[in-house]
C-alpha atoms as a PDB file:
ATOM      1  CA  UNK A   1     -21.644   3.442  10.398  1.00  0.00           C
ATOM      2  CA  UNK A   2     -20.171   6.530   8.850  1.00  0.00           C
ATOM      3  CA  UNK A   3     -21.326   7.624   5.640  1.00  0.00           C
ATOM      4  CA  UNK A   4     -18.444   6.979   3.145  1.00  0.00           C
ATOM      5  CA  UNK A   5     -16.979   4.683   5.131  1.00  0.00           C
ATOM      6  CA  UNK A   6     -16.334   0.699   4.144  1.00  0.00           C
ATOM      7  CA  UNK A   7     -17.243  -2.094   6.567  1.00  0.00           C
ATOM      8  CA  UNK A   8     -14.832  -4.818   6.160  1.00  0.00           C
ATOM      9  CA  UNK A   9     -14.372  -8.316   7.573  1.00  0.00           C
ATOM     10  CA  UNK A  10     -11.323  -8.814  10.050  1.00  0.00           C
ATOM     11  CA  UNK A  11      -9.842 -11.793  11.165  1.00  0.00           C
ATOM     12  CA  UNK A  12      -8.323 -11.096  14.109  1.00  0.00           C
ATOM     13  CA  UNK A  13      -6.241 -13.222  16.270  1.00  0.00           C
ATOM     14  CA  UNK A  14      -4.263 -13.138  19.595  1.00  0.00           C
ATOM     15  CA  UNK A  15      -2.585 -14.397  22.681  1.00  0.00           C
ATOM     16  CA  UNK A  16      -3.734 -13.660  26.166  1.00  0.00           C
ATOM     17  CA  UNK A  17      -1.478 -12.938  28.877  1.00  0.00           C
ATOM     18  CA  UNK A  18      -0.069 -14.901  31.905  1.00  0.00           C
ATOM     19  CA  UNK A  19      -1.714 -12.629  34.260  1.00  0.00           C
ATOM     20  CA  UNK A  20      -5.388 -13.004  32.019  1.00  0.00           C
ATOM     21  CA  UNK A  21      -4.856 -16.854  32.131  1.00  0.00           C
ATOM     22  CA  UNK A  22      -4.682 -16.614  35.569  1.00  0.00           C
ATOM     23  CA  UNK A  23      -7.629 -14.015  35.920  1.00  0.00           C
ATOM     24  CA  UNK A  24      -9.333 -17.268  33.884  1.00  0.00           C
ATOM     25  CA  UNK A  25      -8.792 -19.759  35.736  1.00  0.00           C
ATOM     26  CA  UNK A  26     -10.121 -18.387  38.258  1.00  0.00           C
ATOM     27  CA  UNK A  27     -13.160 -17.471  36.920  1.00  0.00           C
ATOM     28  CA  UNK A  28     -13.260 -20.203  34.470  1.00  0.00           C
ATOM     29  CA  UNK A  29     -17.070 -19.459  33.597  1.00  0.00           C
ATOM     30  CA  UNK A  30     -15.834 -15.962  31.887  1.00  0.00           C
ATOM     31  CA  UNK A  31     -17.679 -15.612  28.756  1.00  0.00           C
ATOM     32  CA  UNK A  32     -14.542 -13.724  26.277  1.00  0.00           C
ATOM     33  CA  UNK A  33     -17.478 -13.716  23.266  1.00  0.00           C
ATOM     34  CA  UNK A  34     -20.073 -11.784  25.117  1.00  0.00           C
ATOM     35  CA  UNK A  35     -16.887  -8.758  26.487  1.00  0.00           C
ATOM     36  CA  UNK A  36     -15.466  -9.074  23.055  1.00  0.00           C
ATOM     37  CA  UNK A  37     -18.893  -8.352  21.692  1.00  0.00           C
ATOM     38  CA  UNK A  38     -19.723  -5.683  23.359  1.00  0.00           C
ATOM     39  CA  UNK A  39     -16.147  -3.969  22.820  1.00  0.00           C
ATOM     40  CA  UNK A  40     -17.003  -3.858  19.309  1.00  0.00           C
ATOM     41  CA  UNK A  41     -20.731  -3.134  19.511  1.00  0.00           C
ATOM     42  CA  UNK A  42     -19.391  -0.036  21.691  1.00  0.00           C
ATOM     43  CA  UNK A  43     -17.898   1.832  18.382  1.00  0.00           C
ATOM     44  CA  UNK A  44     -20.820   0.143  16.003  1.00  0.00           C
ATOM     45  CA  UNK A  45     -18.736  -2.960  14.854  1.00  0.00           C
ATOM     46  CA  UNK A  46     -19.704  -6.310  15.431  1.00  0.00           C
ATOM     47  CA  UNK A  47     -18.213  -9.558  16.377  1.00  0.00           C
ATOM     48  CA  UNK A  48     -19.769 -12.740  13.813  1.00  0.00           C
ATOM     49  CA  UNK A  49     -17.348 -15.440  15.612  1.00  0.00           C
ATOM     50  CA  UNK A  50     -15.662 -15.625  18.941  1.00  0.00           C
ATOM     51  CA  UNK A  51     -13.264 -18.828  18.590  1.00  0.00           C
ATOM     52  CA  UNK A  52     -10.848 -20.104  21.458  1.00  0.00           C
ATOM     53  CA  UNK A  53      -7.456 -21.833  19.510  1.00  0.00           C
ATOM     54  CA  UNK A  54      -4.581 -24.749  20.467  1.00  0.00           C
ATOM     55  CA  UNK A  55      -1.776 -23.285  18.990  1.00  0.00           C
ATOM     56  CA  UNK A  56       0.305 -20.371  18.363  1.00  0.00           C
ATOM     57  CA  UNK A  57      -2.920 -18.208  19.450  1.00  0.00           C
ATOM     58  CA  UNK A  58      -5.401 -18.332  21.957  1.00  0.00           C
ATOM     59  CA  UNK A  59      -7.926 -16.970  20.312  1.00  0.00           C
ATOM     60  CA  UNK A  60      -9.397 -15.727  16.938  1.00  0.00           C
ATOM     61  CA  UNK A  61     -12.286 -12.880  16.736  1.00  0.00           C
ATOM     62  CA  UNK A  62     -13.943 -12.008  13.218  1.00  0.00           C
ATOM     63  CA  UNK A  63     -15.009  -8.608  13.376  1.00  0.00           C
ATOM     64  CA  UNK A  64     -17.170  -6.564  10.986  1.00  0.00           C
ATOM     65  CA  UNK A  65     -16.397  -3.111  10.437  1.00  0.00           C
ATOM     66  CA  UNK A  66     -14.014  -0.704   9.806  1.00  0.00           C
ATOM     67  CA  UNK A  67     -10.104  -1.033   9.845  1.00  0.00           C
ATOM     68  CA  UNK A  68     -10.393   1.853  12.865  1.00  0.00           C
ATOM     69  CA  UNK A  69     -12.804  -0.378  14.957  1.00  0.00           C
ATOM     70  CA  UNK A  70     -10.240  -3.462  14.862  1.00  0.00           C
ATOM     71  CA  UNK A  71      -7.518  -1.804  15.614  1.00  0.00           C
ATOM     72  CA  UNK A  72      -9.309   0.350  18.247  1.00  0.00           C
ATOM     73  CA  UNK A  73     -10.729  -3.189  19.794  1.00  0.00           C
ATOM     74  CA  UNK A  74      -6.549  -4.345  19.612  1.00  0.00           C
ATOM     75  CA  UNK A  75      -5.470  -1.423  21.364  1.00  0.00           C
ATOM     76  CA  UNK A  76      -7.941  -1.704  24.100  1.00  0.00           C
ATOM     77  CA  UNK A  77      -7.292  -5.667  24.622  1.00  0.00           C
ATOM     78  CA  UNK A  78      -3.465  -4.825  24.384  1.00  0.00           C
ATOM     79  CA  UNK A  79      -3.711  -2.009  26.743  1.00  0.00           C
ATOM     80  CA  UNK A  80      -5.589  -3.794  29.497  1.00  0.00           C
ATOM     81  CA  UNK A  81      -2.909  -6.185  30.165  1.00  0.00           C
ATOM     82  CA  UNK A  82      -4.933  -9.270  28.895  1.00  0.00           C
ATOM     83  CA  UNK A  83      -3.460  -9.870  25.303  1.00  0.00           C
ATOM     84  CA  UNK A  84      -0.467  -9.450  23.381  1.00  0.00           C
ATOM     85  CA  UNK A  85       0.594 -10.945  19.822  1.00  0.00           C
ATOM     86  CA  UNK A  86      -2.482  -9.019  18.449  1.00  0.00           C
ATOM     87  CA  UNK A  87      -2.826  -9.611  14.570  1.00  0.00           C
ATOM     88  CA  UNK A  88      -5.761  -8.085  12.653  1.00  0.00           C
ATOM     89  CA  UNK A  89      -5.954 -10.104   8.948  1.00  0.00           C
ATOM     90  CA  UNK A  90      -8.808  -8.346   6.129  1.00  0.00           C
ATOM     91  CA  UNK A  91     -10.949 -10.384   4.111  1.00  0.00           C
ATOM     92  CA  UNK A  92      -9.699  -9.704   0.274  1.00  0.00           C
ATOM     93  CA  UNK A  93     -11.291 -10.605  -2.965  1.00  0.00           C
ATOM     94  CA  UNK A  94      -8.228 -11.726  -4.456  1.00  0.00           C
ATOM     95  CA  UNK A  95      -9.568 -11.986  -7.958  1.00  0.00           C
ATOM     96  CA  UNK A  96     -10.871  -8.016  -7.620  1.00  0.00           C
ATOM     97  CA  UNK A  97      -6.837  -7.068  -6.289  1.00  0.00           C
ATOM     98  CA  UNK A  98      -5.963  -9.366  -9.572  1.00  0.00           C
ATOM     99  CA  UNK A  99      -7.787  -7.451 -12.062  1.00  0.00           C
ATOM    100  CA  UNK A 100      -6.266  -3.975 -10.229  1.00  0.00           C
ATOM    101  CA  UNK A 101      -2.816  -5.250 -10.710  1.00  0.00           C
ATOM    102  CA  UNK A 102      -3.577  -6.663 -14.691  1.00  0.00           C
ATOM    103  CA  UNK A 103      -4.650  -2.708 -15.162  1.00  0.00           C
ATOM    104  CA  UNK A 104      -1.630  -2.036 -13.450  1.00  0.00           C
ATOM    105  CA  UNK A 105       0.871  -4.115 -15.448  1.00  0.00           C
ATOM    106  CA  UNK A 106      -0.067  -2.477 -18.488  1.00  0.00           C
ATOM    107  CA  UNK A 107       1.643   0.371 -17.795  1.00  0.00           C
ATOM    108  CA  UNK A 108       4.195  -0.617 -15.676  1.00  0.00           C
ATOM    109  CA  UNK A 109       7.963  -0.207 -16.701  1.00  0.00           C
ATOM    110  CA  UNK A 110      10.743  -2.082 -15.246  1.00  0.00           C
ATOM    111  CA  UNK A 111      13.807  -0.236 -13.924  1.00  0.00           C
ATOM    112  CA  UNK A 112      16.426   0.097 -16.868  1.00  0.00           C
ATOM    113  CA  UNK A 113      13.510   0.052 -19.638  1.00  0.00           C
END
């Protein structure tokens, strides 16, 4: 953890490829948690949940750390061959982003005013 720096809660969420769903099945026992894990752990971030998905994505990875990390852990997974559709969401408190924008209103002017 760098000093200064802001660990955040990701979301992230992807598909894996045809040629890493054939890798799987395969090797059906292949434990995605534990390599996903230790991705992050490699750069000091941390996975909290490992989740496989039935729908648009295969899988969804909540990751603790900084914005860097995930995207560092999407480039890796993307680069490999094994994933594409990579989408990294942040964790918001909406009500603290509310009271930014009410400070911001105040002094906002329209175009034409």
């Amino acid at each position: 953890n760098k000093k200064g720096v802001t660990m955040a809660k990701f979301y992230t969420l992807g598909s894996y490829t045809a040629s890493y769903v054939a890798g799987f099945v395969y090797n059906p026992s292949t434990d995605r948690k534990a390599a996903t894990s230790a991705l992050a752990a490699s750069v000091g971030a941390k996975v909290t949940q490992y989740s496989g998905l039935r729908g648009k994505y295969d899988f969804m990875a909540v990751i603790e750390g900084t914005f860097d990390q995930a995207a560092a852990a999407a480039m890796v997974a993307v680069s490999s061959g094994a994933v594409s559709d990579f989408t990294i969401l942040e964790d918001v408190d909406l009500n603290e982003i509310a009271k930014t924008a009410q400070k911001m209103a105040s002094s906002y002017k329209e175009p034409g005013k």
